[in-house]
Protein backbone atom coordinates (compact mmCIF):
# COMPACT_ATOMS: atom_id res chain seq x y z
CA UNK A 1 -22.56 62.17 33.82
CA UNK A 2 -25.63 60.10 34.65
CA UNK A 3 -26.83 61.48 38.51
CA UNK A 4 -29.91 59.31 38.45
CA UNK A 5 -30.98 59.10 42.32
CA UNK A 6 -33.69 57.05 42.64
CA UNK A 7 -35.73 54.74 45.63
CA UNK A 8 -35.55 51.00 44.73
CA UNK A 9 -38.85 50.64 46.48
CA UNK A 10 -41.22 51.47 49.29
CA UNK A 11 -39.01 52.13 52.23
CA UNK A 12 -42.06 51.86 54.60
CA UNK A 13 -43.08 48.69 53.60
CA UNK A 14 -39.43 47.11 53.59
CA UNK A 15 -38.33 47.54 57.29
CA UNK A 16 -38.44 44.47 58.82
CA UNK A 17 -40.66 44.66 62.03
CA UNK A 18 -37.87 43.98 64.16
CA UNK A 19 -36.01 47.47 63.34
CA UNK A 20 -39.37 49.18 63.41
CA UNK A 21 -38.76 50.55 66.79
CA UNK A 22 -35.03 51.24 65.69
CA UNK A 23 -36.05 53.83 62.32
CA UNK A 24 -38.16 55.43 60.36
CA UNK A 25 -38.86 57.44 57.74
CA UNK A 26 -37.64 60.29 59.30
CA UNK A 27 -33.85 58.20 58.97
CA UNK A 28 -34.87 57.61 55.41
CA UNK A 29 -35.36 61.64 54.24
CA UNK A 30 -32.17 62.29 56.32
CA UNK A 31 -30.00 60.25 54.57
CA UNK A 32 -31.63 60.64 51.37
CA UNK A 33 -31.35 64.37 51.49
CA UNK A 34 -27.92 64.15 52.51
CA UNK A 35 -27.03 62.13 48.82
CA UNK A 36 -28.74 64.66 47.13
CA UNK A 37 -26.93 67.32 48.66
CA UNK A 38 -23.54 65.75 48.20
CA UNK A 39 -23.64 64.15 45.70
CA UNK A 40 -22.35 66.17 42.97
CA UNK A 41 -19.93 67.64 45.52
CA UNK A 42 -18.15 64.29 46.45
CA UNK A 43 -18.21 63.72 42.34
CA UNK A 44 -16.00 66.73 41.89
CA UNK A 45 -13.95 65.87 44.26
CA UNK A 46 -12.93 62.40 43.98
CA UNK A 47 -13.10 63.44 39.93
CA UNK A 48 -10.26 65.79 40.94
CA UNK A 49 -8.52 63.49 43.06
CA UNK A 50 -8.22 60.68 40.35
CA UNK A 51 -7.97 62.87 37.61
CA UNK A 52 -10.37 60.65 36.34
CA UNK A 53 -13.73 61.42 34.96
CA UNK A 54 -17.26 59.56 34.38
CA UNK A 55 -19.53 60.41 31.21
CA UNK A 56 -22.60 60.56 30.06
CA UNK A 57 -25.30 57.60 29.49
CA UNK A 58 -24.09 53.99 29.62
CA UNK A 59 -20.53 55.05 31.15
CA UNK A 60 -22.29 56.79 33.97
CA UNK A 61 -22.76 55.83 37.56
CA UNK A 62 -26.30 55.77 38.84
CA UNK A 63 -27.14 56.32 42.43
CA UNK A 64 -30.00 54.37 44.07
CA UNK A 65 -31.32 53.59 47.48
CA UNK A 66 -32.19 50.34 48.79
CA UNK A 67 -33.68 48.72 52.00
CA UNK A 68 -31.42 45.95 51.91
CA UNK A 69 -29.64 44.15 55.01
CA UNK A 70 -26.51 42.22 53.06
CA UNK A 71 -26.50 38.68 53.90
CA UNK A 72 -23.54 39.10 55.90
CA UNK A 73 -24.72 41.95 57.64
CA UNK A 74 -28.08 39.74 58.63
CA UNK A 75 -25.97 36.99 59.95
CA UNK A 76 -24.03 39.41 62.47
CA UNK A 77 -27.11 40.89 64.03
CA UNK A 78 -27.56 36.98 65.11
CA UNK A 79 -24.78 38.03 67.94
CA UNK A 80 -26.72 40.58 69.05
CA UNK A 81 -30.63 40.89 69.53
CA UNK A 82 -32.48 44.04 68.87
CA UNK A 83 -32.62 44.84 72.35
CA UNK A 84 -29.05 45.39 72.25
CA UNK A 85 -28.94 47.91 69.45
CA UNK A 86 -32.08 50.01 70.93
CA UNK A 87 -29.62 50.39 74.51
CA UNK A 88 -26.82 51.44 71.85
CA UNK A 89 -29.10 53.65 70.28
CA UNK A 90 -29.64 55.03 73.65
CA UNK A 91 -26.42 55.57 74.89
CA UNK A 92 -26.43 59.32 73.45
CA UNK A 93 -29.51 60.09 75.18
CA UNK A 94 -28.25 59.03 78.03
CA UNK A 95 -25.04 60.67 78.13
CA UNK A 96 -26.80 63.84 77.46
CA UNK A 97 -29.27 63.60 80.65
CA UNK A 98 -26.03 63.17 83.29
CA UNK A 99 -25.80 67.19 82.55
CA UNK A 100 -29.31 68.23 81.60
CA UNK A 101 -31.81 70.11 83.76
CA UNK A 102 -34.15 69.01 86.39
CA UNK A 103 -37.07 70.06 84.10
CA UNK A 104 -35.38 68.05 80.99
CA UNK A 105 -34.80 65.22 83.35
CA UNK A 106 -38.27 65.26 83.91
CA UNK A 107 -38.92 65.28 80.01
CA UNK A 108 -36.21 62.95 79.00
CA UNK A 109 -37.46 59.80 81.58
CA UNK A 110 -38.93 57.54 79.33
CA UNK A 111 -34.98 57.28 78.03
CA UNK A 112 -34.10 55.89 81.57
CA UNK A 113 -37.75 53.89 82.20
CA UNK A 114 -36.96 52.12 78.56
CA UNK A 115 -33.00 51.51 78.96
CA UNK A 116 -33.41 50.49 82.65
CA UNK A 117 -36.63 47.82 81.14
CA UNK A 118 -33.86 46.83 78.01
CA UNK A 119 -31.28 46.02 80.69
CA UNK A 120 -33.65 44.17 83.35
CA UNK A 121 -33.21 45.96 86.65
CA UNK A 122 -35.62 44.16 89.26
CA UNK A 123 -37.43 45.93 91.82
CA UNK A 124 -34.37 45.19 94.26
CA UNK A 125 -32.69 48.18 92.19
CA UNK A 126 -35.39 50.71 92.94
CA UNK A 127 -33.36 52.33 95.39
CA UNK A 128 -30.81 53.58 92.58
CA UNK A 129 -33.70 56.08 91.22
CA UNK A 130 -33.19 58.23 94.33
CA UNK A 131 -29.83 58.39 92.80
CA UNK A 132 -30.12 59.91 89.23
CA UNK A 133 -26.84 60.45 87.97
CA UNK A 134 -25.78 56.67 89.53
CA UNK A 135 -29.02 55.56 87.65
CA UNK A 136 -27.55 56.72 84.36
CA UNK A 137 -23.76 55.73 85.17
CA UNK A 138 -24.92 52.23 85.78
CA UNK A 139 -26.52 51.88 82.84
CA UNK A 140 -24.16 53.29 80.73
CA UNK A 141 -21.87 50.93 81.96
CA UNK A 142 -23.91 47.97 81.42
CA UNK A 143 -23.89 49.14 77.88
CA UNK A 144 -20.76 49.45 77.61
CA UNK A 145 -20.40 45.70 78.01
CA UNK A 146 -22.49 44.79 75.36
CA UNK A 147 -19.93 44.73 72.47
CA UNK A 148 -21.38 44.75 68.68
CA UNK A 149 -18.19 45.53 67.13
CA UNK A 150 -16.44 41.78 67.05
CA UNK A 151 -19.00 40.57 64.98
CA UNK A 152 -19.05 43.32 62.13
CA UNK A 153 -15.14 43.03 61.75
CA UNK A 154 -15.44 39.66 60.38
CA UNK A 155 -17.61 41.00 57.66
CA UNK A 156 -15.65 41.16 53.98
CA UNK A 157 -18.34 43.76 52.11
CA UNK A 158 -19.72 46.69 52.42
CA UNK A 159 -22.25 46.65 54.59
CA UNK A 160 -23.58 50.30 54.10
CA UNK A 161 -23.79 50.27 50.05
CA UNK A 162 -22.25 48.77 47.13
CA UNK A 163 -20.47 49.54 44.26
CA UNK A 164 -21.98 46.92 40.88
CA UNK A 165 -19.42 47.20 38.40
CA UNK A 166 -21.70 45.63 35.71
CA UNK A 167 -23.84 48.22 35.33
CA UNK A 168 -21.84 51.31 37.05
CA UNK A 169 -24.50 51.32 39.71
CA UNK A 170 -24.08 52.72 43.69
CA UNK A 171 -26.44 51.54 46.14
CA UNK A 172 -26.87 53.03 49.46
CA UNK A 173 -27.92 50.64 52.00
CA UNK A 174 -30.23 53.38 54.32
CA UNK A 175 -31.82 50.88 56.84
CA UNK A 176 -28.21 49.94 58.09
CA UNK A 177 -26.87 53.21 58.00
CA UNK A 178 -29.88 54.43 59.93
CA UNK A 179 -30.14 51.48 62.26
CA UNK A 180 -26.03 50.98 63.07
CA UNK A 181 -24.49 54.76 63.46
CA UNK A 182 -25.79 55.39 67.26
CA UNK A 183 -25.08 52.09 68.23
CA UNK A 184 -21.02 52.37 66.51
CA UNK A 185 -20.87 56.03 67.92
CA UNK A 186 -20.93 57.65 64.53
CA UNK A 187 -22.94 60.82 63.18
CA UNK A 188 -25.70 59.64 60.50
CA UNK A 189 -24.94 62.44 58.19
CA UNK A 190 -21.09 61.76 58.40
CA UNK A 191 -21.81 58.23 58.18
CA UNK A 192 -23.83 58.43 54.78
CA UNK A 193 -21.61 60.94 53.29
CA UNK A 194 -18.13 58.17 54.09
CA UNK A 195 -20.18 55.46 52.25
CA UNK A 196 -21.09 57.81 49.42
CA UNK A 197 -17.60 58.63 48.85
CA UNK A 198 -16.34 55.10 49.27
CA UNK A 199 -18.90 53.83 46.72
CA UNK A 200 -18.13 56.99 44.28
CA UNK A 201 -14.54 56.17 44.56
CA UNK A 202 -14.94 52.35 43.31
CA UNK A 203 -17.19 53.51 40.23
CA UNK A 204 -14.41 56.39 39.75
CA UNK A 205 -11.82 53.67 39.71
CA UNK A 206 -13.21 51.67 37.92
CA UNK A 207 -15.26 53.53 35.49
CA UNK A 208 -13.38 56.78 35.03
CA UNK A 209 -11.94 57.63 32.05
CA UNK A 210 -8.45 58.99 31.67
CA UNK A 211 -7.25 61.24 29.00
CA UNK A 212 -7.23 58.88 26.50
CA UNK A 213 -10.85 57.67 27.21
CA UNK A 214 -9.70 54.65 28.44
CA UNK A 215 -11.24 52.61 31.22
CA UNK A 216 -10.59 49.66 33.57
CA UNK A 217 -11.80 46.57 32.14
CA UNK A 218 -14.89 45.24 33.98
CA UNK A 219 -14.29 41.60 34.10
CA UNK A 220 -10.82 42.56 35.36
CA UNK A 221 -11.72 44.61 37.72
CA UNK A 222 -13.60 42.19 39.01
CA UNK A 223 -10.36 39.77 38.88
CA UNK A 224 -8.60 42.47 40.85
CA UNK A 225 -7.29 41.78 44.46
CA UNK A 226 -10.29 43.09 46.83
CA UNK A 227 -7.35 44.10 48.73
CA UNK A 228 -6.70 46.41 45.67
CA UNK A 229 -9.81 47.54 45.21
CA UNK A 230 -10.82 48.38 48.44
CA UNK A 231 -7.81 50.09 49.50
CA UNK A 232 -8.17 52.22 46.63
CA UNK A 233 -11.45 53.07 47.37
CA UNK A 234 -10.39 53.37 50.72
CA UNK A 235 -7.07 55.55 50.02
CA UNK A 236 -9.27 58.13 48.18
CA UNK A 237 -12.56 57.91 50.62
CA UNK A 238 -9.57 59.36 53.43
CA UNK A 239 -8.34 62.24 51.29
CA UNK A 240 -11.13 63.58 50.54
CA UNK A 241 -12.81 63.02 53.74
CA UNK A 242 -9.69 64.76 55.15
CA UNK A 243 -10.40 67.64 52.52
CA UNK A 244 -13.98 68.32 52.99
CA UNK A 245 -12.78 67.80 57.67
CA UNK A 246 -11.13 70.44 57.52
CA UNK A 247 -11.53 71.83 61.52
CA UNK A 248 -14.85 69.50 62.06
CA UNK A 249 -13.83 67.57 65.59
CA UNK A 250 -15.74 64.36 66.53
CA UNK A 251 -18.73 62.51 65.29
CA UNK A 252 -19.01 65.40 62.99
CA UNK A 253 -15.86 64.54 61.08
CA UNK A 254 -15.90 62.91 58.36
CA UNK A 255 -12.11 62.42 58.32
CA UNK A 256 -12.96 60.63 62.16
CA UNK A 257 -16.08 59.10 60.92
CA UNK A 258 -13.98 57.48 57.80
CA UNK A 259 -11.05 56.36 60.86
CA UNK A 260 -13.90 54.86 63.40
CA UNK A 261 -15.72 52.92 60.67
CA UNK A 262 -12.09 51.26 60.40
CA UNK A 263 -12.22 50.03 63.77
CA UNK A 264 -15.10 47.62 62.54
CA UNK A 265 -13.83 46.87 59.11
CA UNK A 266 -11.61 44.30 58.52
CA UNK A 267 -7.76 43.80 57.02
CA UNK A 268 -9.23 43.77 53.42
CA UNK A 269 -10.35 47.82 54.12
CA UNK A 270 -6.98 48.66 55.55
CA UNK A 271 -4.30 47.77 52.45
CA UNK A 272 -4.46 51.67 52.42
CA UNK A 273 -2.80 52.64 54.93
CA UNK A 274 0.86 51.29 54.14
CA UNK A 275 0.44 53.94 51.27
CA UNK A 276 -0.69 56.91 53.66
CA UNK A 277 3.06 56.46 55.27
CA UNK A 278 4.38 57.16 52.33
CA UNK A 279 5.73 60.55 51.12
CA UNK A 280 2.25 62.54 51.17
CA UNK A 281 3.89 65.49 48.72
CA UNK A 282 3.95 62.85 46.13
CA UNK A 283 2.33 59.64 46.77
CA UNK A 284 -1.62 61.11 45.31
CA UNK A 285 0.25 61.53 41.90
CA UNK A 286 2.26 58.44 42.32
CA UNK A 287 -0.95 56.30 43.07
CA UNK A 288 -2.58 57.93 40.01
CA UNK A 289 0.14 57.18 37.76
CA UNK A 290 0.21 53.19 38.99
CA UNK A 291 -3.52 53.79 39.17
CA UNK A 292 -3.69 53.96 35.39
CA UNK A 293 -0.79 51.34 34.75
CA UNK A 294 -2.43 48.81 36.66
CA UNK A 295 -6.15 49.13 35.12
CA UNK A 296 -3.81 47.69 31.87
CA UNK A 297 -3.90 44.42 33.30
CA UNK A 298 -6.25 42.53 31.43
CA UNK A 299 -6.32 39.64 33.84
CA UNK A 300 -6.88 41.46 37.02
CA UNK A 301 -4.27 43.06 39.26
CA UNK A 302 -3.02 42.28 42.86
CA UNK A 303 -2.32 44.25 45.97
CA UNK A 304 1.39 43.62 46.09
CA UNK A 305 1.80 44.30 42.35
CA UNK A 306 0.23 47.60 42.87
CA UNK A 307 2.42 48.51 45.78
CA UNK A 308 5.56 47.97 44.05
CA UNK A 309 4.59 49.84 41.31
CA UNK A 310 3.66 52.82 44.03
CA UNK A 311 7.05 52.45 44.91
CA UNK A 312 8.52 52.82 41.66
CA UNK A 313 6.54 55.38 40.30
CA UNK A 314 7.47 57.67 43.28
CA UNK A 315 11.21 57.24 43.09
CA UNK A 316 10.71 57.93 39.66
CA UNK A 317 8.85 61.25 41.27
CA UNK A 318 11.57 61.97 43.58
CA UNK A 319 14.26 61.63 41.19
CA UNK A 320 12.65 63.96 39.03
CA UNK A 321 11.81 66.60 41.43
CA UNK A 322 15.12 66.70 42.65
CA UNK A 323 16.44 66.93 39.14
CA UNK A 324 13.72 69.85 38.63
C-alpha cells in the first residue's frame, strides 16, 4: 500500500491574506500530524470494514496536503466576510472567560477588546464593561445571529478534501479545515480525522480489491450516482467513527463530529442514513455484498439500484440466519 504523505506546496506562502489573521502554521503541523498519526489506523479500519483492500504502487492511494479553497467553498465565504468567521472563531474564547478567574480575565481581554471592535459597540455601550459577564453574554449573542451554516449546505463537494479517482489520490484541504472548525463548533483534530476517513473510504470503494483482485471500474465509478458514492463513503465514515467514539462526548467525538458536519452538508451526504435504520446485525455484510455486486456495473450504478439490492441481499441474510 502506497502511504505517500506529502505537502503540495509552501503552506506559508499560499494563505490568502485575508485568512492570515484566521491560521497559521501552527493549524498546518496540527492537522498534518494528526494524518500521520492516523493514517494507517483509519486504513485498517475501513480495510476491515469493507473487507476490501488497497495494494502496492499504481493501485495505491496517496495522501497529500493542499492549500486549496474549492471553488464552491470560495463562493460561500462571499455570504460572510472575514470578520464574521474571526467572531466565530472567538466564540470558544469567549465562552470560556464567563467562568474564568479575575486574574485570567485580566489575561484573556484582548478576546473581549477584539470581539466587542468585530461587532461595533460605540462608546454609548461603555457602560456594559462595568458589567463583565453581560459584556460577554451580549456578544455571544450577537454571534449567535450571524449564521454561516445556510450557505455551506448548498455546497455539493467536499469542501475539506477530495477523493481523485484517476490517480487514487486523497487531498486534505488544511486551510479550510483550520479556518472553518471554531466557527461550525467542531474540534480540529476530530474534524481532520472525519475527512480522512471520508476520503479513505471513497479510494477504499473504489479502489479496493476484493478477493478476486477485482476493482470498481474508474470511468464507472465516476458514472455512479454521487448519491451512491457519497453515501457510501458516508455509511462507512459513521461506523468507524462510531468505532474509534467509543465513550468520547462532544467536540471530541468523532462519531458527533461526523453527525454535526451533517448539519452543513447537503441531501447528496445523507443517502446513508435510510441504510443505518436498517437491521444493524446484518446490514455491514449486506452493504458489502451489494457493495461488490454493484461495482459490476460497467456503466455506472444509481442510488436506488443500490438500495434495492441492500434490501435483497439482507433478506437473503435473514433467511439464512434463521435457517442457520
Amino acid at each position: 500500500m502506497n502511504d505517500c504523505i506529502e505537502l503540495k506546496q509552501d503552506p506559508a506562502s499560499a494563505i490568502p491574506e485575508i485568512y492570515q489573521d484566521l491560521v497559521n502554521l501552527d493549524d498546518y503541523n496540527f492537522i498534518t500530524n494528526v494524518i500521520k498519526e492516523f493514517n494507517q489506523v483509519f486504513r485498517d479500519k475501513v480495510r476491515s470494514k469493507t473487507a476490501l483492500r488497497t495494494v502496492v504502487g499504481n493501485a495505491g492511494v496517496a495522501i497529500t496536503f493542499s492549500n486549496k479553497i474549492p471553488d464552491p467553498l470560495a463562493e460561500a465565504i462571499k455570504f460572510f466576510s472575514e470578520p464574521v468567521l474571526k467572531l466565530k472563531r472567538l466564540t470558544p474564547a469567549l465562552h470560556g472567560l464567563r467562568t474564568e478567574s479575575i486574574h485570567c480575565k485580566e489575561r484573556l481581554f484582548d478576546y473581549i477588546v477584539e470581539a466587542r471592535q468585530l461587532i461595533g459597540l460605540d462608546d454609548a455601550d461603555e457602560g456594559v464593561f462595568s458589567d463583565f459577564i453581560g459584556l460577554i453574554n451580549m456578544i455571544l449573542s450577537r454571534i449567535q445571529q450571524l449564521d454561516i451554516e445556510k450557505p455551506l449546505q448548498k455546497i455539493e463537494v467536499d469542501v475539506f478534501g477530495a477523493y481523485h479517482p484517476a490517480n487514487g489520490v486523497v487531498e486534505i484541504y488544511w486551510l479550510p479545515i483550520a479556518i472553518f472548525c471554531k466557527p461550525l463548533g467542531l474540534s480540529m483534530e476530530a474534524l481532520t480525522k472525519v475527512v480522512l476517513i471520508h476520503e479513505l473510504a471513497h479510494a477504499f470503494t473504489h479502489r479496493g480489491r476484493d478477493v478476486n483482485g477485482n476493482s470498481w471500474n474508474t470511468q464507472a465509478f465516476y458514472n455512479s450516482d454521487p448519491s451512491l458514492i457519497e453515501g457510501l463513503a458516508q455509511y462507512y465514515t459513521a461506523v468507524v467513527a462510531k468505532d474509534i467514539s467509543r465513550d468520547k462526548k462532544g467536540p471530541d467525538s468523532e462519531f458527533e463530529t461526523y453527525e454535526l458536519l451533517m448539519k452543513f452538508q447537503n441531501d447528496v451526504y445523507k443517502g446513508h442514513l435510510a441504510w443505518l435504520d436498517l437491521d444493524q446485525t446484518l446490514v455491514g455484510e449486506a452493504i458489502r455484498f451489494s457493495l461488490l455486486e454493484i461495482r459490476q456495473r460497467t456503466n455506472g450504478a444509481g442510488y436506488d439500484e443500490f438500495t434495492d439490492l441492500l434490501k435483497i441481499n439482507l433478506n437473503r441474510l435473514r433467511a439464512q440466519s434463521f435457517n442457520s
